[in-house]
N, C-alpha and C. Protein backbone atom coordinates (compact mmCIF):
# COMPACT_ATOMS: atom_id res chain seq x y z
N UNK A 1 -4.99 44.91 62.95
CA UNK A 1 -4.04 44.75 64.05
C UNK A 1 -3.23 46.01 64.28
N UNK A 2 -3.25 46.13 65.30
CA UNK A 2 -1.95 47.19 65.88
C UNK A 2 -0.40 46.81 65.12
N UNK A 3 0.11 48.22 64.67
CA UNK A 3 1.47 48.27 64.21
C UNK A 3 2.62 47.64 64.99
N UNK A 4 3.27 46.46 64.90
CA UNK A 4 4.45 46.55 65.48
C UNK A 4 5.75 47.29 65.90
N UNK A 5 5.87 47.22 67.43
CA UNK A 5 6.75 48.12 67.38
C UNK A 5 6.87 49.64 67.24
N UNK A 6 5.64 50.02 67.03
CA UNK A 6 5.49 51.24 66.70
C UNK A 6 5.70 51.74 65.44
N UNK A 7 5.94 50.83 64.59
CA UNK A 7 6.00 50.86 62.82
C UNK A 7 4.63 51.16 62.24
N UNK A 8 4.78 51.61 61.15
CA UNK A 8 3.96 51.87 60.16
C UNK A 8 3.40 50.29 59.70
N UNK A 9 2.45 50.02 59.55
CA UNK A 9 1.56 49.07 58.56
C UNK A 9 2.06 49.57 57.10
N UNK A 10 2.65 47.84 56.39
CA UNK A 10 2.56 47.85 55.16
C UNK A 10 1.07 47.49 54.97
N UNK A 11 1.17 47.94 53.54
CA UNK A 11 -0.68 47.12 53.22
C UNK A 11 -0.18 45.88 52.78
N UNK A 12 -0.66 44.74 52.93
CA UNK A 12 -0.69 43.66 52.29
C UNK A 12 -0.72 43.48 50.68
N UNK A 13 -1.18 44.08 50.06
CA UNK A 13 -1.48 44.31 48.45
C UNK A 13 0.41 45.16 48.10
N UNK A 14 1.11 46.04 49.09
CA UNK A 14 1.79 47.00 48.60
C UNK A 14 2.94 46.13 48.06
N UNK A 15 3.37 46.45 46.71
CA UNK A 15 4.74 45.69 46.10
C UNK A 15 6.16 46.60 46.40
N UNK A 16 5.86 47.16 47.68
CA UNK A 16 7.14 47.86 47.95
C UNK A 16 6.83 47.23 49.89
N UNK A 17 7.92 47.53 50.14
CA UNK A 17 8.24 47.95 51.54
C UNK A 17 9.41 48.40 52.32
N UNK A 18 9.67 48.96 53.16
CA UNK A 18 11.10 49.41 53.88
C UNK A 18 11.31 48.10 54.98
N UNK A 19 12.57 48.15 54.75
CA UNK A 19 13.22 47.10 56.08
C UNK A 19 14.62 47.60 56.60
N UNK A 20 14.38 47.98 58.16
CA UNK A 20 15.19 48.56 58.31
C UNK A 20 16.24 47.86 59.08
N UNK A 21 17.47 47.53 59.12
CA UNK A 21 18.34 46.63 59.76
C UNK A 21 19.26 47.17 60.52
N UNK A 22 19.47 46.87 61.69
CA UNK A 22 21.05 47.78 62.40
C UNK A 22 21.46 46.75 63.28
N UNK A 23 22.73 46.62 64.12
CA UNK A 23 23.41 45.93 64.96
C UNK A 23 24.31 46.52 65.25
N UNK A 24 24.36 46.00 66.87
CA UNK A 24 24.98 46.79 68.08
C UNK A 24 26.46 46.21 68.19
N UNK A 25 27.00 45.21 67.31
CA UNK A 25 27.82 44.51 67.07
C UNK A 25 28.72 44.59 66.36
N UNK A 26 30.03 45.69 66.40
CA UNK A 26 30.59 46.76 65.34
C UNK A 26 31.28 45.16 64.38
N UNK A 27 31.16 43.99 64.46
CA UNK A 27 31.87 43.04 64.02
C UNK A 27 31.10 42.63 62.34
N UNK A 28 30.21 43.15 62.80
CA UNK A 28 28.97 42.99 61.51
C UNK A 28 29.60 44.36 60.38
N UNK A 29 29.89 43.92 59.33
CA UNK A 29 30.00 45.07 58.43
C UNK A 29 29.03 45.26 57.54
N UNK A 30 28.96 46.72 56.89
CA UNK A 30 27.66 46.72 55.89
C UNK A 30 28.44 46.93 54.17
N UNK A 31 27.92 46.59 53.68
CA UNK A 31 26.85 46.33 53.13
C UNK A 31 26.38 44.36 53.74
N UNK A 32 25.43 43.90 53.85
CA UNK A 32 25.08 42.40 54.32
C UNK A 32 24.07 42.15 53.04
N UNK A 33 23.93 41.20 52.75
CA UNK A 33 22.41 40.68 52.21
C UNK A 33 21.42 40.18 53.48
N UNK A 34 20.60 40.59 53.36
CA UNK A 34 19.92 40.33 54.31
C UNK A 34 18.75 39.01 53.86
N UNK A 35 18.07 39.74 52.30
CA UNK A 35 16.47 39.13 51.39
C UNK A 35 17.18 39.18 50.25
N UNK A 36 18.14 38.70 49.35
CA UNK A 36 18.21 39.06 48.12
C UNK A 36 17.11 39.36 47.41
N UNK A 37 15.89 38.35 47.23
CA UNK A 37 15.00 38.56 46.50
C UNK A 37 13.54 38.38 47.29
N UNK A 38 12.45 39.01 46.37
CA UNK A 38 11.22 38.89 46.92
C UNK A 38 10.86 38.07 45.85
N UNK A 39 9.98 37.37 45.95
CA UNK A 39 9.22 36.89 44.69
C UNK A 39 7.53 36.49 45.16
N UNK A 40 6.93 37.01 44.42
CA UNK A 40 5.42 36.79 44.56
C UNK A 40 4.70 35.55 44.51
N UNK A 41 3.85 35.35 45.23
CA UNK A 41 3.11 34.12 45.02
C UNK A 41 1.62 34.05 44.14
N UNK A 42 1.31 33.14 43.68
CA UNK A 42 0.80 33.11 42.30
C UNK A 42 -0.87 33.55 42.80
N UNK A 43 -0.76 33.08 44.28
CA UNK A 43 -2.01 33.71 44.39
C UNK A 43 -1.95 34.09 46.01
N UNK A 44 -2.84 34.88 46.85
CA UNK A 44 -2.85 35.20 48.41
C UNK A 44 -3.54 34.21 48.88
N UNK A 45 -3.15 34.20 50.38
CA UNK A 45 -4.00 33.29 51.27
C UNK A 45 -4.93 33.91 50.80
N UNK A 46 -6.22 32.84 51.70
CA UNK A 46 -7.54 32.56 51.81
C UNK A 46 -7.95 33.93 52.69
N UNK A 47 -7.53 32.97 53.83
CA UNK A 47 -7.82 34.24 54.53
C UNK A 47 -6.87 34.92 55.79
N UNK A 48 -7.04 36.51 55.66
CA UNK A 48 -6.40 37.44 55.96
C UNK A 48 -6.20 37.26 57.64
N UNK A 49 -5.21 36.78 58.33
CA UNK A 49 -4.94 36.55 59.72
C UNK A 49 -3.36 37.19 60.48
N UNK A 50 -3.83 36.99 61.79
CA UNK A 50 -2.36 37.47 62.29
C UNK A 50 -2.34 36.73 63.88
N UNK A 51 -1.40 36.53 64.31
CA UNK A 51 -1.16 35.19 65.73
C UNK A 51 -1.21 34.06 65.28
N UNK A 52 -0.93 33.49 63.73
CA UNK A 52 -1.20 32.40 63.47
C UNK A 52 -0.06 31.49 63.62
N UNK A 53 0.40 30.09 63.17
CA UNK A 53 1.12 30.07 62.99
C UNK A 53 1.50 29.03 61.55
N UNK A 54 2.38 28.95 61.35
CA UNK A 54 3.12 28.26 59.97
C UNK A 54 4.52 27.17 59.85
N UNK A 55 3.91 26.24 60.11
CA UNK A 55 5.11 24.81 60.34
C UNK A 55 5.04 23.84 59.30
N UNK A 56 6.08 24.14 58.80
CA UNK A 56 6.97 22.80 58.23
C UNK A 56 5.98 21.07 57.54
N UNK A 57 5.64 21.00 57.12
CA UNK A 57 4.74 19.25 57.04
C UNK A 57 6.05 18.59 56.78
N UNK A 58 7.13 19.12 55.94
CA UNK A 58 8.49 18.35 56.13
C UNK A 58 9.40 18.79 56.60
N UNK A 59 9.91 18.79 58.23
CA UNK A 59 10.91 19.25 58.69
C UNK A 59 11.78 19.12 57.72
N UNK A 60 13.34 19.80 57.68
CA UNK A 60 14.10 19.71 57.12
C UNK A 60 14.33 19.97 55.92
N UNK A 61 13.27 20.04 54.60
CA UNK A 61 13.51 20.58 53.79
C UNK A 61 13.00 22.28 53.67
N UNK A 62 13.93 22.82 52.71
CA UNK A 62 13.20 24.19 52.35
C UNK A 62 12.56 24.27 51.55
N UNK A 63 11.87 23.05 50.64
CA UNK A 63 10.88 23.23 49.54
C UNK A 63 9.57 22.33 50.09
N UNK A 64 9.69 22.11 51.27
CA UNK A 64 8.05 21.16 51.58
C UNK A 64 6.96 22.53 52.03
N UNK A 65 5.83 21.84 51.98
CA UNK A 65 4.68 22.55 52.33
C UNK A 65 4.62 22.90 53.54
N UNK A 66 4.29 23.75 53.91
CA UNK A 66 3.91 24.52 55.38
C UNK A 66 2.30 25.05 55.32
N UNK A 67 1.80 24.31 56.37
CA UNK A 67 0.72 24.64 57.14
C UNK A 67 0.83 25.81 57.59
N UNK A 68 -0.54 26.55 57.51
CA UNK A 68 -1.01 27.39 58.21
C UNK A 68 -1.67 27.79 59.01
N UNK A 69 -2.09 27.91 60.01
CA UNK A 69 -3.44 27.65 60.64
C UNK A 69 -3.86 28.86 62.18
N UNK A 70 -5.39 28.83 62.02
CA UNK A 70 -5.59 29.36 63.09
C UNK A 70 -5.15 30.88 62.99
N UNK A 71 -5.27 31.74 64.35
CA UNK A 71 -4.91 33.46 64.22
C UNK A 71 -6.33 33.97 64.30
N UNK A 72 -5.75 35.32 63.85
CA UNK A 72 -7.11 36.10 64.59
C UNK A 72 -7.09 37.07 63.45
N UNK A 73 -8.64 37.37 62.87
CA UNK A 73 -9.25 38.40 61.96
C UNK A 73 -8.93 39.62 62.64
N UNK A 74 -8.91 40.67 61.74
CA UNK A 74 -9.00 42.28 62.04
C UNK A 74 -9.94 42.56 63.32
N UNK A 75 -11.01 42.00 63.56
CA UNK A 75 -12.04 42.10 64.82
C UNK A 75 -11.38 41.02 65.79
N UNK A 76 -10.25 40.74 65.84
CA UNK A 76 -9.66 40.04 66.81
C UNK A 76 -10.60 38.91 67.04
N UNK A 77 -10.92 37.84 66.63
CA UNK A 77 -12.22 36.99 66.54
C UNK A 77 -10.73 35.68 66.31
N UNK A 78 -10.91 34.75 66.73
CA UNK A 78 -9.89 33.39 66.69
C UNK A 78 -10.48 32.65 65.41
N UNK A 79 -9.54 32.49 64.56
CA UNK A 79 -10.15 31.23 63.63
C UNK A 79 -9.59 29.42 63.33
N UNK A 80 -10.47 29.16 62.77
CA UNK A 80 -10.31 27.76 62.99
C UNK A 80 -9.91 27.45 61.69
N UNK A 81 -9.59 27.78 60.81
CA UNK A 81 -9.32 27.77 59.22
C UNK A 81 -7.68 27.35 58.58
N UNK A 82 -7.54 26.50 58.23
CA UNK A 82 -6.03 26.44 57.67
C UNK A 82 -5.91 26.15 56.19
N UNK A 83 -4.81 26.82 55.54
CA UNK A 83 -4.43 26.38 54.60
C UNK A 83 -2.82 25.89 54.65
N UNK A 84 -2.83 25.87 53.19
CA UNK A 84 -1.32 24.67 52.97
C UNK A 84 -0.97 25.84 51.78
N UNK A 85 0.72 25.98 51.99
CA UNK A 85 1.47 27.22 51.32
C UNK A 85 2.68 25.75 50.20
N UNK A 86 2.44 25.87 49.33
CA UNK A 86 3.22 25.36 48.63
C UNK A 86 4.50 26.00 47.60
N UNK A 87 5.81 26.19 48.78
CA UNK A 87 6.95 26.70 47.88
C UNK A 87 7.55 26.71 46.72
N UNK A 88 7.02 25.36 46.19
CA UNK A 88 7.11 24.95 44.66
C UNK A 88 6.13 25.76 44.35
N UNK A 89 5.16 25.51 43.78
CA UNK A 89 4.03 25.98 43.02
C UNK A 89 3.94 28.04 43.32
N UNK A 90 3.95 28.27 44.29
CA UNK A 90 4.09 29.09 44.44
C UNK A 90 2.56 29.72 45.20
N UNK A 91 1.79 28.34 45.77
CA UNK A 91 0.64 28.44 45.74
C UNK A 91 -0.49 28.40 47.05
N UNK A 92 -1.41 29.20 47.63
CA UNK A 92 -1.99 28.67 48.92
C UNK A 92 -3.36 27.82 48.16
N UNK A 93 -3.50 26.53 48.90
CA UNK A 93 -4.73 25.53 49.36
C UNK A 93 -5.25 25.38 50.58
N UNK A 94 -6.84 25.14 50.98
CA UNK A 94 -7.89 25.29 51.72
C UNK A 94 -7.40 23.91 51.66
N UNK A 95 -7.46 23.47 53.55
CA UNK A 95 -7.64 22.14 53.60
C UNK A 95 -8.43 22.42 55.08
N UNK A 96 -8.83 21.48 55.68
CA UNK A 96 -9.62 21.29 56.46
C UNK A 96 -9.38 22.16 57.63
N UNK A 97 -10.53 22.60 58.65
CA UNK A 97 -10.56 23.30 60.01
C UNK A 97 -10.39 22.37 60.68
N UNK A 98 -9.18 23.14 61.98
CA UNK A 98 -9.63 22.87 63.03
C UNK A 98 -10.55 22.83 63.84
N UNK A 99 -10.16 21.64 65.16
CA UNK A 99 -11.54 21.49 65.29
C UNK A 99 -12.22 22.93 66.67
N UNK A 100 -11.27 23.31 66.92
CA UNK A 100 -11.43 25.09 67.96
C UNK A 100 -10.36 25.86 67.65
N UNK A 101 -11.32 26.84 67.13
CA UNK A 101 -10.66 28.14 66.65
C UNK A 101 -9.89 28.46 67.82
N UNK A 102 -8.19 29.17 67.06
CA UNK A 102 -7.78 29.51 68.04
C UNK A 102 -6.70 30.30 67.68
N UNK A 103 -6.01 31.93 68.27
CA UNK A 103 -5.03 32.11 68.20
C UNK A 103 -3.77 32.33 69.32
N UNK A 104 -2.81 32.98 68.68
CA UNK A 104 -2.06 33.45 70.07
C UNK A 104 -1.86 31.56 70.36
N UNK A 105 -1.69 30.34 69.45
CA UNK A 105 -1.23 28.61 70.16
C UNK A 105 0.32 29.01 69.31
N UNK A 106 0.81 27.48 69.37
CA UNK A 106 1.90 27.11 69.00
C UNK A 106 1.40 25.93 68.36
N UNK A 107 2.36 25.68 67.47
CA UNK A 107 2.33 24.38 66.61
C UNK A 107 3.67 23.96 66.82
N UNK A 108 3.99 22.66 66.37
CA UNK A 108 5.13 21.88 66.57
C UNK A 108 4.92 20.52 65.71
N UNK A 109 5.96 20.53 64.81
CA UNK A 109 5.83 19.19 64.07
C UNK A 109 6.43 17.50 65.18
N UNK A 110 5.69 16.68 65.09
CA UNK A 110 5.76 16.01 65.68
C UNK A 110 6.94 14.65 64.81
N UNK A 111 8.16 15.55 64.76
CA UNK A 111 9.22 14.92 64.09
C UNK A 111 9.47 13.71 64.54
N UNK A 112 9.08 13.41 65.83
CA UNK A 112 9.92 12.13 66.38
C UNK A 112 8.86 10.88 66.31
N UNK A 113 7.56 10.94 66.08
CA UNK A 113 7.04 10.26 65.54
C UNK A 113 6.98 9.63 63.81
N UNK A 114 7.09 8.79 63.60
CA UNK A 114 7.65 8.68 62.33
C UNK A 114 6.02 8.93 61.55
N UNK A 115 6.38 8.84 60.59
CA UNK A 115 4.91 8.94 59.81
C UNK A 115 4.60 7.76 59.11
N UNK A 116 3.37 7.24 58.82
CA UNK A 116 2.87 6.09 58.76
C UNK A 116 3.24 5.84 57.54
N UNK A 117 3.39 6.71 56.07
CA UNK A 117 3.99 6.90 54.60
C UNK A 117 4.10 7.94 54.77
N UNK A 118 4.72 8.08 53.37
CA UNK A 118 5.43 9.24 53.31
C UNK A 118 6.32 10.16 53.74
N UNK A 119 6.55 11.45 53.82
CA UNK A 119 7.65 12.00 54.45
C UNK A 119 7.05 13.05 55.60
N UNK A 120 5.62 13.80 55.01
CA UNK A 120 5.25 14.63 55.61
C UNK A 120 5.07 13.97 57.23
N UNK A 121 5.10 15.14 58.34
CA UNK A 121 4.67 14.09 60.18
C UNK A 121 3.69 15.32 60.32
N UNK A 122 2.86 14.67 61.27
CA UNK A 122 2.10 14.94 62.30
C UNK A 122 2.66 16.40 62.93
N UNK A 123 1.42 17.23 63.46
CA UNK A 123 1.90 18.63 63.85
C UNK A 123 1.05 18.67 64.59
N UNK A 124 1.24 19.46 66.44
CA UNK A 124 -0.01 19.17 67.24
C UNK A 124 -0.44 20.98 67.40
N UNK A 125 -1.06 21.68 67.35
CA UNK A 125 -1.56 22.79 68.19
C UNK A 125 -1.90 22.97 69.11
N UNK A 126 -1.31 23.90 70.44
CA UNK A 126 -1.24 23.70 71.87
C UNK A 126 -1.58 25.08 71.94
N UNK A 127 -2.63 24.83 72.89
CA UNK A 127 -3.26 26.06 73.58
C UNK A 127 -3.72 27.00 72.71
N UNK A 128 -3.79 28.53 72.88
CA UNK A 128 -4.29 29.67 72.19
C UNK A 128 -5.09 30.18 73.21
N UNK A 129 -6.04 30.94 72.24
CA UNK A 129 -7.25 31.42 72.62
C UNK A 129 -8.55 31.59 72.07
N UNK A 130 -9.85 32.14 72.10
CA UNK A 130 -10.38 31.73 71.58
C UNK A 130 -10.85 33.78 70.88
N UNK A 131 -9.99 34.39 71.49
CA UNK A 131 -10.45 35.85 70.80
C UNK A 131 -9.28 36.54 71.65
N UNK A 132 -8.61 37.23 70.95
CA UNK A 132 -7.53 37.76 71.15
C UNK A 132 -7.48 39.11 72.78
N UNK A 133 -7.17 38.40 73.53
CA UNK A 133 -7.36 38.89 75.11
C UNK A 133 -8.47 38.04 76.32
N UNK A 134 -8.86 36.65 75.64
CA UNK A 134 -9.82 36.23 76.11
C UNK A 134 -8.91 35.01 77.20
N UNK A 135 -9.65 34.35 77.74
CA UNK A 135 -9.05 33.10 78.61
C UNK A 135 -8.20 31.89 77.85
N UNK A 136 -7.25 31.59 78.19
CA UNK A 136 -6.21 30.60 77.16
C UNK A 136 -7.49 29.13 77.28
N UNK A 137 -6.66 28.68 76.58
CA UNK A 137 -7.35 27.24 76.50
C UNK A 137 -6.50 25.97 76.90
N UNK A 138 -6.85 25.25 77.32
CA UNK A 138 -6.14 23.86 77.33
C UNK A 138 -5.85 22.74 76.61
N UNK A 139 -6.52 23.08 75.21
CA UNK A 139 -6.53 21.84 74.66
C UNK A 139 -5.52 21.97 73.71
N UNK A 140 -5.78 20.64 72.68
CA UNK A 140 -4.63 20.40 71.86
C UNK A 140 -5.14 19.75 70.67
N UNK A 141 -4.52 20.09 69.83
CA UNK A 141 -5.22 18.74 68.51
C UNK A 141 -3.84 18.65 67.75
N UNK A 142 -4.16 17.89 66.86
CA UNK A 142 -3.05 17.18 66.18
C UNK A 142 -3.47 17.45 64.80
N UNK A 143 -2.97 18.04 63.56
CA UNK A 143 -3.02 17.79 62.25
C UNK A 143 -2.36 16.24 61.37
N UNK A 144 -3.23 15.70 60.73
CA UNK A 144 -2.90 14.36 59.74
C UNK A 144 -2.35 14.53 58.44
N UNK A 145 -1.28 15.39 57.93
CA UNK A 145 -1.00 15.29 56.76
C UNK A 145 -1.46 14.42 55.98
N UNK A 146 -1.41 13.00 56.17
CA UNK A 146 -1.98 12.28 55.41
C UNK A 146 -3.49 12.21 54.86
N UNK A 147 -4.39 12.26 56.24
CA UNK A 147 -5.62 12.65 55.59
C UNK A 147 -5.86 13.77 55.77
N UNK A 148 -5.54 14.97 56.16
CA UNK A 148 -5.95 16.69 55.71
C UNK A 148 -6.36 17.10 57.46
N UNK A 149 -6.77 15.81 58.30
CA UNK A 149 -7.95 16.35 59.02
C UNK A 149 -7.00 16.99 60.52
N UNK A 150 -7.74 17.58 61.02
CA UNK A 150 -7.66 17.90 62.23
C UNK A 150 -8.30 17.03 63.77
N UNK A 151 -7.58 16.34 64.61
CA UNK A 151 -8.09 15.55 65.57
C UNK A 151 -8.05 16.27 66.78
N UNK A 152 -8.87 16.67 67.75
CA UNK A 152 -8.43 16.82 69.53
C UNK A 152 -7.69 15.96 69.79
N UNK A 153 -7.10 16.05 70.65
CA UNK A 153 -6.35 14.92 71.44
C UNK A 153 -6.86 14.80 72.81
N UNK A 154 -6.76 13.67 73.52
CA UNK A 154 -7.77 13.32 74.48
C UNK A 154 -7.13 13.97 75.62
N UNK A 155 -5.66 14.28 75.59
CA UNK A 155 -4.96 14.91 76.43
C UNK A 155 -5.07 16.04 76.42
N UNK A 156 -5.29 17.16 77.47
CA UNK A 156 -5.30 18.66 77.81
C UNK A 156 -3.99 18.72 78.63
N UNK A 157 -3.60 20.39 78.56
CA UNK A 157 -2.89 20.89 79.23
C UNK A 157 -3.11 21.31 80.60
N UNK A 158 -2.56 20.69 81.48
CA UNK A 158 -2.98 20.74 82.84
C UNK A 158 -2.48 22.44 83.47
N UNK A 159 -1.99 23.68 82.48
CA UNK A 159 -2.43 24.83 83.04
C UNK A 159 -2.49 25.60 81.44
N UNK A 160 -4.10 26.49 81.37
CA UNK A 160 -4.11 26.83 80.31
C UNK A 160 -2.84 28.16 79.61
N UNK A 161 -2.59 28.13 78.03
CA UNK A 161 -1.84 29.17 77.98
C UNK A 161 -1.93 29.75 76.75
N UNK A 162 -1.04 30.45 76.33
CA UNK A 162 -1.03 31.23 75.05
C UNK A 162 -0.54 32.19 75.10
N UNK A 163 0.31 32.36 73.10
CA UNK A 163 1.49 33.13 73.44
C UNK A 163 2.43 32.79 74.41
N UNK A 164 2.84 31.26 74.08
CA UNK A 164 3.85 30.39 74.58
C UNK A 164 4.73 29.77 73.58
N UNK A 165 6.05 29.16 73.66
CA UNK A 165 6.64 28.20 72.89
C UNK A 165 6.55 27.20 72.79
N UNK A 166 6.96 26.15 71.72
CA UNK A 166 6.86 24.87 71.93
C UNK A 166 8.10 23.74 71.64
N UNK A 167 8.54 23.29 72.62
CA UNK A 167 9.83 23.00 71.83
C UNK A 167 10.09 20.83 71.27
N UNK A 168 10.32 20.72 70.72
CA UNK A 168 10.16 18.96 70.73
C UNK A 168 12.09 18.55 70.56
């Protein structure tokens, strides 16, 4: 992927990096904490992506699992692949594909639906693309915490998009 911003690429492997912070807001004083700490995870994703995105399976807490899903390989190619990032453990898991690869969507936990057990809800993926500069898409699917899987939903978006928000 292209550098943000016109920044330098960290490597992914590098156990250093610069972060540079400023504000136009003389009300802000320095020194701030910004990251107190980094801490490593016990192992790397699966696989190496970027446009993806990463939501919550339990709104509201800061120790539930977050999904990952979808984004686009170094050859800008859309994938359909998700894993599950576990803040406790410190750990990424392979759970099931979606069912169309896609990056550049939005995800959104579907908080206001309650969940059938448990605590984890429902999360839908809206729109994307299917290769990074290609035609958006319309569709949508829904992730099942409970059973792992990924569903379409029978409903489409009546104008396609990507690289949009999603708000519930």
């Amino acid at each position: 992927p292209k550098a943000p911003w016109g920044r330098k690429v960290t490597n992914p492997k590098s156990s250093t990096c610069e972060l540079v912070v400023s504000w136009h807001d003389a009300k802000i004083k320095y020194p701030i904490t910004v990251d107190p700490t980094w801490e490593s995870t016990e192992n790397t994703m699966f696989t190496e992506r970027y446009k993806h995105t990463a939501t919550r399976l339990t709104p509201g807490s800061n120790f539930g699992k977050i999904l990952i899903a979808g984004g686009y390989n170094n050859s800008g190619t859309s994938l359909n692949s998700a894993e599950i990032y576990d803040p406790l453990s410190k750990t990424f898991a392979i759970t099931s594909s979606m069912q169309t690869a896609r990056g550049g969507h939005t995800a959104a936990s579907l908080d206001t639906i309650p969940p059938s057990s448990g605590t984890m809800v429902p999360i839908a993926f809206i729109g994307g693309r299917v290769s990074d500069g290609s035609v958006p898409l319309t569709s949508i699917e829904v992730y099942n915490p409970e059973t792992g899987l990924f569903v379409t939903d029978t409903v489409v978006l009546s104008l396609a998009r990507s690289n949009h928000t999603a708000t519930l």
